[in-house]
Protein backbone atom coordinates (compact mmCIF):
# COMPACT_ATOMS: atom_id res chain seq x y z
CA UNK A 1 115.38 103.53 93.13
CA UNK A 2 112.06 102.07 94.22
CA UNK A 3 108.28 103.27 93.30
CA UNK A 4 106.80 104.86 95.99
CA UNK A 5 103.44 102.23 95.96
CA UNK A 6 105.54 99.57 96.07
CA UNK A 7 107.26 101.44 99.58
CA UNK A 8 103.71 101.70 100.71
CA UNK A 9 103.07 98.39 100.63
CA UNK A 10 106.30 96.87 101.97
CA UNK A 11 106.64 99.21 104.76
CA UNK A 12 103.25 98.24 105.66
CA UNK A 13 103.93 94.62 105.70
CA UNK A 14 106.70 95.09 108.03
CA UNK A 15 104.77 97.55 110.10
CA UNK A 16 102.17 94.62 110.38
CA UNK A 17 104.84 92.13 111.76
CA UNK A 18 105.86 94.68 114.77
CA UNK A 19 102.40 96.50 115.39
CA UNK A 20 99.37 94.43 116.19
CA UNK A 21 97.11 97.91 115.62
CA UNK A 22 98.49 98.23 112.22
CA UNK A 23 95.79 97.28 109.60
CA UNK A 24 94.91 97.95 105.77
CA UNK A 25 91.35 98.93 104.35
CA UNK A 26 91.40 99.35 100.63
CA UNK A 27 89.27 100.05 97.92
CA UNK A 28 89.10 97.70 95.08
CA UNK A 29 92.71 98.84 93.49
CA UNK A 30 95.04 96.86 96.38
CA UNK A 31 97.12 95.20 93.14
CA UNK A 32 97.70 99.15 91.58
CA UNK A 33 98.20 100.57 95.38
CA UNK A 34 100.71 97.88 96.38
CA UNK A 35 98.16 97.06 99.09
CA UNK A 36 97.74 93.53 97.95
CA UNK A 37 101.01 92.89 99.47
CA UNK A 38 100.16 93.43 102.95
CA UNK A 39 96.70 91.38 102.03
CA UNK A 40 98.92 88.28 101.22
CA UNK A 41 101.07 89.02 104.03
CA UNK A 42 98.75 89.43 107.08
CA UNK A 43 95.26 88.73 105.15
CA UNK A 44 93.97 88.90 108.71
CA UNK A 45 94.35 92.06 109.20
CA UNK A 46 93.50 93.41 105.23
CA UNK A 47 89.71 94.48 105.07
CA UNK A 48 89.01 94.69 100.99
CA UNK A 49 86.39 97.23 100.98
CA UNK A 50 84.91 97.94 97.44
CA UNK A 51 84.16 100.76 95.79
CA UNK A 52 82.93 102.50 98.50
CA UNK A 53 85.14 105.24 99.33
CA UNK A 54 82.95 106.83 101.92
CA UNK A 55 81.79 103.85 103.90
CA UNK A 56 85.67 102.63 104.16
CA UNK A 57 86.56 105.99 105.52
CA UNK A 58 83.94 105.21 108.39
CA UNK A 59 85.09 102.00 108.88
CA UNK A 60 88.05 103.23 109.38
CA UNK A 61 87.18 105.68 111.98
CA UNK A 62 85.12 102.81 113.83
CA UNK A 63 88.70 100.60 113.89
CA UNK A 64 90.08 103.87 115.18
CA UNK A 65 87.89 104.35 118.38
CA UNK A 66 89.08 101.03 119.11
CA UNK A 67 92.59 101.25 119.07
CA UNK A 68 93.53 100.12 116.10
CA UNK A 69 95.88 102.24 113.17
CA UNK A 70 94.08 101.61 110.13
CA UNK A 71 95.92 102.78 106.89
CA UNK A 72 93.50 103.81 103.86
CA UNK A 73 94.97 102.99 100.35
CA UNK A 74 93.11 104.66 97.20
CA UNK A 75 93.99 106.80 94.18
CA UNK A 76 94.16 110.01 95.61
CA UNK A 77 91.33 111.39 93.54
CA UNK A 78 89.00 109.07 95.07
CA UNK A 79 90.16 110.29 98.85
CA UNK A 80 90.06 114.27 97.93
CA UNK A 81 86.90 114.10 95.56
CA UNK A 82 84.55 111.19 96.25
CA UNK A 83 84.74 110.81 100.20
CA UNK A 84 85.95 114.58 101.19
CA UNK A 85 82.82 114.92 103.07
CA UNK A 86 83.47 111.72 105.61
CA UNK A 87 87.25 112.73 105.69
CA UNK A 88 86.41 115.69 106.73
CA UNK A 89 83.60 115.09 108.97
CA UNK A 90 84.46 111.89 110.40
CA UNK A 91 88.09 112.12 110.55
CA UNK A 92 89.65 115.59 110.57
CA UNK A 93 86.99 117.40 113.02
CA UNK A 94 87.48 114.45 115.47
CA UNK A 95 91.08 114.00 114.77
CA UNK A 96 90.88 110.29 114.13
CA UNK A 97 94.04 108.35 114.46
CA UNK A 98 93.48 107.75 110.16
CA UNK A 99 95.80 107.72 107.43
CA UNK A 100 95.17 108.15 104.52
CA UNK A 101 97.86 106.10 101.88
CA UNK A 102 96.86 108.39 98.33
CA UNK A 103 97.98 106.61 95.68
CA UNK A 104 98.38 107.94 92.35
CA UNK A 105 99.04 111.64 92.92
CA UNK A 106 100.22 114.01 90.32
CA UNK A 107 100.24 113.73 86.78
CA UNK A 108 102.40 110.64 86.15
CA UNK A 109 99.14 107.94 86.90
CA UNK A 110 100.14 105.20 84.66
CA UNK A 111 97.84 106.63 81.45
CA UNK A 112 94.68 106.81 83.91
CA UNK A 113 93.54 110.11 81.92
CA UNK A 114 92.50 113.31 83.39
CA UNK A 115 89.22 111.57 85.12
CA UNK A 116 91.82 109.86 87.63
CA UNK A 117 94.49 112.47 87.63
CA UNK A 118 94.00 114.92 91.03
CA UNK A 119 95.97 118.17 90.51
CA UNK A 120 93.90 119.74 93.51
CA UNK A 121 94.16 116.91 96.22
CA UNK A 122 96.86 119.52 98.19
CA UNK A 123 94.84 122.85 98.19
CA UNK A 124 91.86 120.96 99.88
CA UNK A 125 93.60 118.77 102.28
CA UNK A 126 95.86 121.68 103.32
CA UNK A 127 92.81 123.69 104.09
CA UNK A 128 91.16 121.01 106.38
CA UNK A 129 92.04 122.06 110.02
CA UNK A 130 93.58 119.35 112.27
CA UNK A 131 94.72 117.47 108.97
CA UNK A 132 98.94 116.74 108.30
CA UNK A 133 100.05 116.88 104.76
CA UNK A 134 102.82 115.14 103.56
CA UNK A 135 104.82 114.23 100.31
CA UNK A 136 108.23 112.66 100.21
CA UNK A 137 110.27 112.69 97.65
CA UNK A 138 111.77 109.45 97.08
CA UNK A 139 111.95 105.92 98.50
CA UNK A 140 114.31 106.15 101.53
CA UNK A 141 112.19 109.58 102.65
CA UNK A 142 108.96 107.41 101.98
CA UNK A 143 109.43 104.88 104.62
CA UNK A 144 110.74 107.07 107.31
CA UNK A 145 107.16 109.06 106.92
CA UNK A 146 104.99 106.25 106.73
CA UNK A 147 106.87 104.83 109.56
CA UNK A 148 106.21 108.40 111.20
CA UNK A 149 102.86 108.66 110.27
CA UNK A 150 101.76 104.99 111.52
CA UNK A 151 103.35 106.34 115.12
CA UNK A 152 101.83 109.90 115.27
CA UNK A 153 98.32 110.04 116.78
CA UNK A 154 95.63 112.11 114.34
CA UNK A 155 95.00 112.49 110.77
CA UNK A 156 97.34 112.40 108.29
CA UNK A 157 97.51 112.74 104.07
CA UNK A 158 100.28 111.07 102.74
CA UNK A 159 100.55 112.37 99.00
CA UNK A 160 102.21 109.21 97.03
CA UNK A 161 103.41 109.07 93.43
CA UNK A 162 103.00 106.26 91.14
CA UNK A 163 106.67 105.34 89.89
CA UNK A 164 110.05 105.22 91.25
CA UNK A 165 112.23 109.24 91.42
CA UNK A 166 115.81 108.86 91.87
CA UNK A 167 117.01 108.65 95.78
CA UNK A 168 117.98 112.18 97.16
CA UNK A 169 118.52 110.79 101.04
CA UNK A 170 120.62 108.18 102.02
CA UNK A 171 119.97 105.55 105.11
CA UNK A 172 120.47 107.85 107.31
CA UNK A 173 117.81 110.54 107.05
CA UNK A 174 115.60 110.71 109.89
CA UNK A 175 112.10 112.84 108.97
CA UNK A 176 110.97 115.64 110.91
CA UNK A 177 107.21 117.01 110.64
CA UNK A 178 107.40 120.83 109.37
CA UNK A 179 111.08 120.65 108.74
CA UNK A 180 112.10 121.41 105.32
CA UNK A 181 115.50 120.23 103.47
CA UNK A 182 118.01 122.27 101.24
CA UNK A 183 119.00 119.51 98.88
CA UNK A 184 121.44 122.21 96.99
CA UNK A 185 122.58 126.08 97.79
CA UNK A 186 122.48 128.52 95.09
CA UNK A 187 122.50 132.35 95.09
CA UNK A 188 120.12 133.37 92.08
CA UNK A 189 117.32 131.84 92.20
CA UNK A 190 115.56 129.03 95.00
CA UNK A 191 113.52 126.51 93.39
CA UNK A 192 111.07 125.33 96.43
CA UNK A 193 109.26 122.30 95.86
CA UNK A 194 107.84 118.66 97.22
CA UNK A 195 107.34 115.17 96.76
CA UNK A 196 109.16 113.67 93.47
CA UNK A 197 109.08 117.03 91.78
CA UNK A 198 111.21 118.21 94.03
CA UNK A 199 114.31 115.50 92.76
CA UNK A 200 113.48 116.62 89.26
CA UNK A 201 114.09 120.61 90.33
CA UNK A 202 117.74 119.10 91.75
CA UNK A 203 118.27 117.95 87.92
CA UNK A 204 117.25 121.27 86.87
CA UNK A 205 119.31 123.10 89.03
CA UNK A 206 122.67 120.90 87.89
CA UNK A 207 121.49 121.57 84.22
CA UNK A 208 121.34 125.14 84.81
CA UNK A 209 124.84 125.63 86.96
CA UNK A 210 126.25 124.90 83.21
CA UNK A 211 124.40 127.86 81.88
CA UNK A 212 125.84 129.78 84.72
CA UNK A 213 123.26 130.20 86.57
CA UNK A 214 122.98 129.14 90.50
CA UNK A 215 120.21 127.51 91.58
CA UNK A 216 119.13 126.35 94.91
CA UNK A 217 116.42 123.54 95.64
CA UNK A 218 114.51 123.50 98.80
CA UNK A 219 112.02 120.17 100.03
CA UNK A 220 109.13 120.84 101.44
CA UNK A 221 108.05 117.10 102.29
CA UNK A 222 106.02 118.44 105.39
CA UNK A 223 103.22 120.46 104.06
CA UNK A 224 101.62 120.67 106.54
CA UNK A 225 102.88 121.74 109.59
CA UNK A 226 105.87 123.44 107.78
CA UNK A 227 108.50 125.49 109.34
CA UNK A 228 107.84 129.08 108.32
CA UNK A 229 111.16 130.73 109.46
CA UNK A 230 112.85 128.01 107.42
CA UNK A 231 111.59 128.94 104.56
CA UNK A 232 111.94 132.45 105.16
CA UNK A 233 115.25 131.64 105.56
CA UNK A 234 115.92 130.38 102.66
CA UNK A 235 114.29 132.60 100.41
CA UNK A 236 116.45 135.65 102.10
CA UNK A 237 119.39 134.46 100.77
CA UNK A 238 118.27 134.61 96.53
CA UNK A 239 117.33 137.15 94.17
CA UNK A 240 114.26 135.52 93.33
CA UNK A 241 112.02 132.38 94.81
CA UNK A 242 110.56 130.01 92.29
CA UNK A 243 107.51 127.15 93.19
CA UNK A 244 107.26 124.02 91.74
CA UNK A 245 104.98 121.19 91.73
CA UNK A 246 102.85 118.88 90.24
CA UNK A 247 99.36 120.76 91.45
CA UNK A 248 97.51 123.47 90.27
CA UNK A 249 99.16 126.53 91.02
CA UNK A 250 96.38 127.68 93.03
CA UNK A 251 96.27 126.83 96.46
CA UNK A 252 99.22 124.19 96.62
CA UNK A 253 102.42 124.49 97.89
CA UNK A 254 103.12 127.80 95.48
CA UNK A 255 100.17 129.00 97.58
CA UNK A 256 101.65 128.45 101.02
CA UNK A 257 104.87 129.81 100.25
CA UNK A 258 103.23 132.88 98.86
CA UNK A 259 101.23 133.29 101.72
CA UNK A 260 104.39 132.78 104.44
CA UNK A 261 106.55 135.26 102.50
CA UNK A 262 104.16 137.82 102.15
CA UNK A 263 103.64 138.29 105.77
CA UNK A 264 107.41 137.61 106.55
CA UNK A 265 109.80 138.63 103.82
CA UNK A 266 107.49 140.15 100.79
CA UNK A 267 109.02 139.31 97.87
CA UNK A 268 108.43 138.12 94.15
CA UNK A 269 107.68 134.27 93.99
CA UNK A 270 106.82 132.73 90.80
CA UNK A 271 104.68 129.63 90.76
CA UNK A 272 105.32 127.18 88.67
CA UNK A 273 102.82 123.93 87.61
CA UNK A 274 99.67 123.18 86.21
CA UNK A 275 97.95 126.10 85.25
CA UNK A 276 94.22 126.12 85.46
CA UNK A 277 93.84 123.13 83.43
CA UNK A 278 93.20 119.43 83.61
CA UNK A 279 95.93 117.22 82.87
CA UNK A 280 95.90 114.30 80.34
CA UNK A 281 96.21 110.69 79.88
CA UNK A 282 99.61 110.27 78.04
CA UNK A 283 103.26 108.97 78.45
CA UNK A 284 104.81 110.12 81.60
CA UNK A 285 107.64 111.81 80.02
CA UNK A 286 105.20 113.59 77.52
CA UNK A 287 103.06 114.96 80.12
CA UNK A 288 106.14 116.23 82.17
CA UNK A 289 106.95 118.49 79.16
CA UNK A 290 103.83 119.17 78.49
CA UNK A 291 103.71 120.86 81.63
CA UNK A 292 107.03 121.97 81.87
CA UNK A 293 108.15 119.65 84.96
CA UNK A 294 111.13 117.78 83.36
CA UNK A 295 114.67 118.53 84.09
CA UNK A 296 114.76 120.39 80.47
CA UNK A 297 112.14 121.82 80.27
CA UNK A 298 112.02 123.45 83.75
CA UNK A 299 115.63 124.51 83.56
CA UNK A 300 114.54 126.90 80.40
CA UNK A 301 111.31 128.06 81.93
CA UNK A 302 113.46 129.07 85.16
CA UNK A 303 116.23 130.38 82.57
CA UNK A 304 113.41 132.69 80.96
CA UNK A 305 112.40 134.19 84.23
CA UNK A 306 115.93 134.89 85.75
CA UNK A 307 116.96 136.42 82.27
């Protein structure tokens, strides 16, 4: 079990030992991003920014044009909030070979408060044409996309959590943009989520088996692009499809499956996470049952709804 910054900045480092392109701009939080560790690796090729969001997104873009693949690394607020307008001008309507590392995503931010805490970032990055979405879930899944991502040519939003989730995939997983993963089968209910939350809906699921009811989880690490048909699929085969994430439930992931089953398969889907409000600067654990996104707590909400 490894936190997901701390994947983002080893992976880089050893992307920076095989890829001359490969380089790091950050703004002024390299030591809570994990990007200090490619700075002390390959200081060369580390360009410490400030705080100045916007101006290292167009830096970025210049490196770019040049040939270069220049990984962004902020809290993900920062990227979806403060320099949405050069993202979105510079970057997605040229398609830009950027990436942009967010840091911090979610609730769990390490007692950063609601100022810091982005429960929108996927609603407006999913909406941004020519822009790829993506959350894994733990460790193991978080290398193979940043690996992925450094080799893909465009845009691309990497949604990353602040602490370690439990491994789901072993050495062997390979990822696969728009593909989405059954990590368990069940025939009652389908709990669909992404990133970390989506290990903590596995828990669930075991915790509710015991209560007899069978739940199935389904990963969505691939926002966007996703595989429609998949989760079509998927959602055939229950009584009832249940979102989950650690986003507003407007516009996120509960949002996309909403839309894909309404035109496909129209069907109830319940959407679980934050609703409508801002989220708070507390203990990790506290906050996830204050929002009803632990193991426990989740397992009764779904119990509730099945009932």
């Amino acid at each position: 079990m490894k936190a997901l910054r701390d994947v983002f900045g080893d992976t880089l480092v050893s992307l920076g030992e095989t890829n001359p392109n490969v380089v790091v701009l950050d703004a002024d939080l390299a030591n809570s991003t994990k990007a200090d560790k490619f700075a002390k690796a390959h200081p060369d090729k580390f360009l410490q920014m400030g705080i100045a969001e916007q101006n290292f997104v167009g830096v970025a873009v210049g490196l770019a044009s040049f040939g270069f693949v220049p990984w962004l690394s902020t809290f993900t607020v920062f990227f979806t909030h403060r320099a949405v307008d050069p993202i979105r001008m510079l970057v997605a309507q040229t398609k830009a070979n950027v990436k942009l590392g967010a840091a911090y995503s979610g609730l769990l931010t390490g007692l950063t408060g609601k100022t810091h805490q982005d429960v929108e970032d996927i609603a407006i990055m999913r909406a941004m044409p020519d822009m790829t979405v993506l959350a894994p879930a733990d460790a193991i899944e978080g290398e193979a996309i940043i690996r992925w991502a450094t080799e893909f040519q465009g845009p691309v939003y990497l949604r990353l959590a602040r602490d370690a989730s439990p491994n789901v995939f072993d050495e062997n997983y390979r990822f696969v943009p728009g593909k989405t993963i059954s990590l368990r089968e069940g025939s009652d209910v389908l709990l669909i989520s992404t990133g970390p939350q989506s290990v903590r809906c596995l828990q669930a699921a075991e915790l509710l088996e015991g209560q007899g009811i069978s739940a199935g989880v389904l990963h969505v690490p691939s926002i966007k692009p996703v595989n429609k048909e998949e989760i079509v699929n998927a959602s055939e085969k229950v009584k009832l499809v249940i979102t989950v994430e650690e986003h507003t439930i407007y516009g996120g992931l509960g949002g996309l499956v909403a839309e894909i089953l309404s035109e496909a398969s129209p069907r109830r889907v319940v959407r679980f996470g934050i609703e409508d409000r801002w989220g708070e600067s507390a203990p990790n654990e506290y906050l996830l049952d204050l929002f009803q996104m632990s193991p426990g707590r989740l397992s009764e909400r779904v119990k509730k709804v099945v009932g």
